[in-house]
C-alpha atoms as a PDB file:
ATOM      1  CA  UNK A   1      40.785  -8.274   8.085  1.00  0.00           C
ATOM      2  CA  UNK A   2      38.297  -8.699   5.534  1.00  0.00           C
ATOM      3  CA  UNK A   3      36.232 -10.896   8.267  1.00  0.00           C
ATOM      4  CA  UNK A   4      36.389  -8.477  11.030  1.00  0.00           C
ATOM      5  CA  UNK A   5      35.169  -6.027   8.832  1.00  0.00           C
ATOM      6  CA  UNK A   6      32.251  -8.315   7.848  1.00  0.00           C
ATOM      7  CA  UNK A   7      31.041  -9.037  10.947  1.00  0.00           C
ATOM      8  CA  UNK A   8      31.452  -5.105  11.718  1.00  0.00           C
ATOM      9  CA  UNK A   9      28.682  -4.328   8.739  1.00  0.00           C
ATOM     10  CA  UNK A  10      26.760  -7.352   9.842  1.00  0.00           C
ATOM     11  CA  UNK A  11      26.396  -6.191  13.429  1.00  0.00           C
ATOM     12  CA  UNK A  12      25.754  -2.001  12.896  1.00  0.00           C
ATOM     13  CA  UNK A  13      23.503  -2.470   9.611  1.00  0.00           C
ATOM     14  CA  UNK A  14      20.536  -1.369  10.892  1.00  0.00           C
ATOM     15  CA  UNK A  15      22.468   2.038  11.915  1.00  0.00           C
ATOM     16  CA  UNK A  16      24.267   2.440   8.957  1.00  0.00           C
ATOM     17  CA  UNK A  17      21.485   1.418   6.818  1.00  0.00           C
ATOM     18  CA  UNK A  18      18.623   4.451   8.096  1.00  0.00           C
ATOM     19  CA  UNK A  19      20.815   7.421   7.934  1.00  0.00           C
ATOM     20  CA  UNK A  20      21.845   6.533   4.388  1.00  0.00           C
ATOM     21  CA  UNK A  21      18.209   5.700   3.103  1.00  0.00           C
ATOM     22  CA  UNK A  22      17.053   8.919   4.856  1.00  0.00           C
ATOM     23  CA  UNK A  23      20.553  10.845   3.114  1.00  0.00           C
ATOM     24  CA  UNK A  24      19.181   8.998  -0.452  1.00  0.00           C
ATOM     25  CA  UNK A  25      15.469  10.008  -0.090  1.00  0.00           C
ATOM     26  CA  UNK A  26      16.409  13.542   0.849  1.00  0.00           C
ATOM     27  CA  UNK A  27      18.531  13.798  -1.880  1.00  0.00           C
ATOM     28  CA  UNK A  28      16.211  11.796  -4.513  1.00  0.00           C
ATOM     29  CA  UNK A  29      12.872  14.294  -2.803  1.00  0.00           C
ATOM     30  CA  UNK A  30      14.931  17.177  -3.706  1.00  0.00           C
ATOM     31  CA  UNK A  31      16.418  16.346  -7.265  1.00  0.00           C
ATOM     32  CA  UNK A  32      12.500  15.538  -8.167  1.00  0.00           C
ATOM     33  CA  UNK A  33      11.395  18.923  -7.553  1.00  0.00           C
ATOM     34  CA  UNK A  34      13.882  20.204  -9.591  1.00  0.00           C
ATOM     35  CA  UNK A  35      13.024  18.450 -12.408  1.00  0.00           C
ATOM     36  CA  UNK A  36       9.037  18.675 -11.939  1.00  0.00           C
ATOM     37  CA  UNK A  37       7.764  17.179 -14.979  1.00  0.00           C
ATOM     38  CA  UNK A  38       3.600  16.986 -13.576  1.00  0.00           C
ATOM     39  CA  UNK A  39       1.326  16.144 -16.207  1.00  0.00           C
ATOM     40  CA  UNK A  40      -1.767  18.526 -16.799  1.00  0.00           C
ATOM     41  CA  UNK A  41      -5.176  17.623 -15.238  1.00  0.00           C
ATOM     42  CA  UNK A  42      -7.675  16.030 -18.286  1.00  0.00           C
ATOM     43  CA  UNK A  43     -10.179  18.450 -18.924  1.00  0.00           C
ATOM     44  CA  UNK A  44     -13.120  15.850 -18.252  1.00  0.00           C
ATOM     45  CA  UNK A  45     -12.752  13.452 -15.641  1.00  0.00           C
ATOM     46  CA  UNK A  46     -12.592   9.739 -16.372  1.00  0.00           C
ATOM     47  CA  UNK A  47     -15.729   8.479 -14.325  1.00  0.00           C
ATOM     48  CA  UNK A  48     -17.402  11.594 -15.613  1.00  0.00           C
ATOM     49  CA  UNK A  49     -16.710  10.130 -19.440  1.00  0.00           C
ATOM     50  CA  UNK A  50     -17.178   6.586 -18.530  1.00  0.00           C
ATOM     51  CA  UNK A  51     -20.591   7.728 -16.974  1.00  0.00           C
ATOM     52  CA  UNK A  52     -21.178   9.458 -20.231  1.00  0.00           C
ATOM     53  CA  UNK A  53     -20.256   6.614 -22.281  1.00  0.00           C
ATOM     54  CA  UNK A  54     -22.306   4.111 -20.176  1.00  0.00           C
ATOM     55  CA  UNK A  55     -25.902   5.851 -20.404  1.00  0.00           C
ATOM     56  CA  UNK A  56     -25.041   6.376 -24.428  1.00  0.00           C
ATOM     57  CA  UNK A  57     -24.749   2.551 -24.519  1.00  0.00           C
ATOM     58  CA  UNK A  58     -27.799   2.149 -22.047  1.00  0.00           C
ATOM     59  CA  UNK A  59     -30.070   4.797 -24.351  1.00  0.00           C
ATOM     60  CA  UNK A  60     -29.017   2.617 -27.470  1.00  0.00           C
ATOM     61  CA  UNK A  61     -29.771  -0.401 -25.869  1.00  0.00           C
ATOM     62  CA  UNK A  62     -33.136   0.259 -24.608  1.00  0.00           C
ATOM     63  CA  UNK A  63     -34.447   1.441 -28.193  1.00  0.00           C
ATOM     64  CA  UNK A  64     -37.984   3.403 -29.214  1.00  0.00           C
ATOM     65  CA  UNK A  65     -40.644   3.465 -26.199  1.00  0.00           C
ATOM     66  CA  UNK A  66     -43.364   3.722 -29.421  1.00  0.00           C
ATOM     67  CA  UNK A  67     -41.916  -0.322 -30.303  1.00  0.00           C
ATOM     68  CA  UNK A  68     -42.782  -1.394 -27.193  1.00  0.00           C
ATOM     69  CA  UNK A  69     -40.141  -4.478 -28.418  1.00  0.00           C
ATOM     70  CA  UNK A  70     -39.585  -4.935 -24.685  1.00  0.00           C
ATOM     71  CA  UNK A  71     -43.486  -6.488 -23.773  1.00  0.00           C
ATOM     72  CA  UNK A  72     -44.008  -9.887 -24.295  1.00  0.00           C
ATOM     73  CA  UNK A  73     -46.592 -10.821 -26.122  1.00  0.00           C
ATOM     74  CA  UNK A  74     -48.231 -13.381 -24.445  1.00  0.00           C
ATOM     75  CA  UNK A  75     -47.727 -14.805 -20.851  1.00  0.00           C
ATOM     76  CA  UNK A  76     -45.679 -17.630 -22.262  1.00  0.00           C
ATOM     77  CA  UNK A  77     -43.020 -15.630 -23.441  1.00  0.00           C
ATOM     78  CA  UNK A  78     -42.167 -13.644 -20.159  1.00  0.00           C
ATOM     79  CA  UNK A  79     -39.327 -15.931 -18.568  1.00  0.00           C
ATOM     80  CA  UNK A  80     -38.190 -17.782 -21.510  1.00  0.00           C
ATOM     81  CA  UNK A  81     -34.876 -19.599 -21.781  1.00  0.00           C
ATOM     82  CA  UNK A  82     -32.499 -17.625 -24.397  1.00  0.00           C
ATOM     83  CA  UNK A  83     -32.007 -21.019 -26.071  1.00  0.00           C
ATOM     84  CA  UNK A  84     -35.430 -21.636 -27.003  1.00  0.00           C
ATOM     85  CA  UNK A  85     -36.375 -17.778 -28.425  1.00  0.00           C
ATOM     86  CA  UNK A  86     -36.934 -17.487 -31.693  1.00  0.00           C
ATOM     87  CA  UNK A  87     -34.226 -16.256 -33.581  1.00  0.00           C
ATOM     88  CA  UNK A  88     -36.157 -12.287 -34.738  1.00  0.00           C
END
């Protein structure tokens, strides 16, 4: 008996199978808007903060325009190596 009713299951899966996943998503779809637990939007979006963030760190980074830190002094020092700068 208990092979007959194997090969039964084996043969008519498919057709058992998609009424019962449709009967357990309808189900599971309705359940879930029962209990509707939606979190609230953030007040600031998160690539408007990381945008934020990033020109804070790009404004620190580039320093005072009146130290002009950024112009080489001579020619020599335009496209120097980072190993071979003097430590400043």
């Amino acid at each position: 008996m208990l092979p007959a009713l194997m090969v039964v299951l084996r043969t008519y899966a498919p057709v058992i199978t998609l009424p019962v996943a449709a009967l357990v998503g309808f189900v599971g779809y309705n359940l879930e808007s029962l209990f509707d637990r939606s979190t609230p939007a953030p007040l600031e979006g998160v690539k408007d903060s990381r945008e934020e963030r990033r020109l804070e760190d790009a404004a620190a980074a580039v320093g005072s325009l009146k130290d002009r830190t950024f112009v080489p002094k001579s020619v020599f020092e335009k496209n120097v190596s980072p190993t071979l700068t003097k430590p400043s």
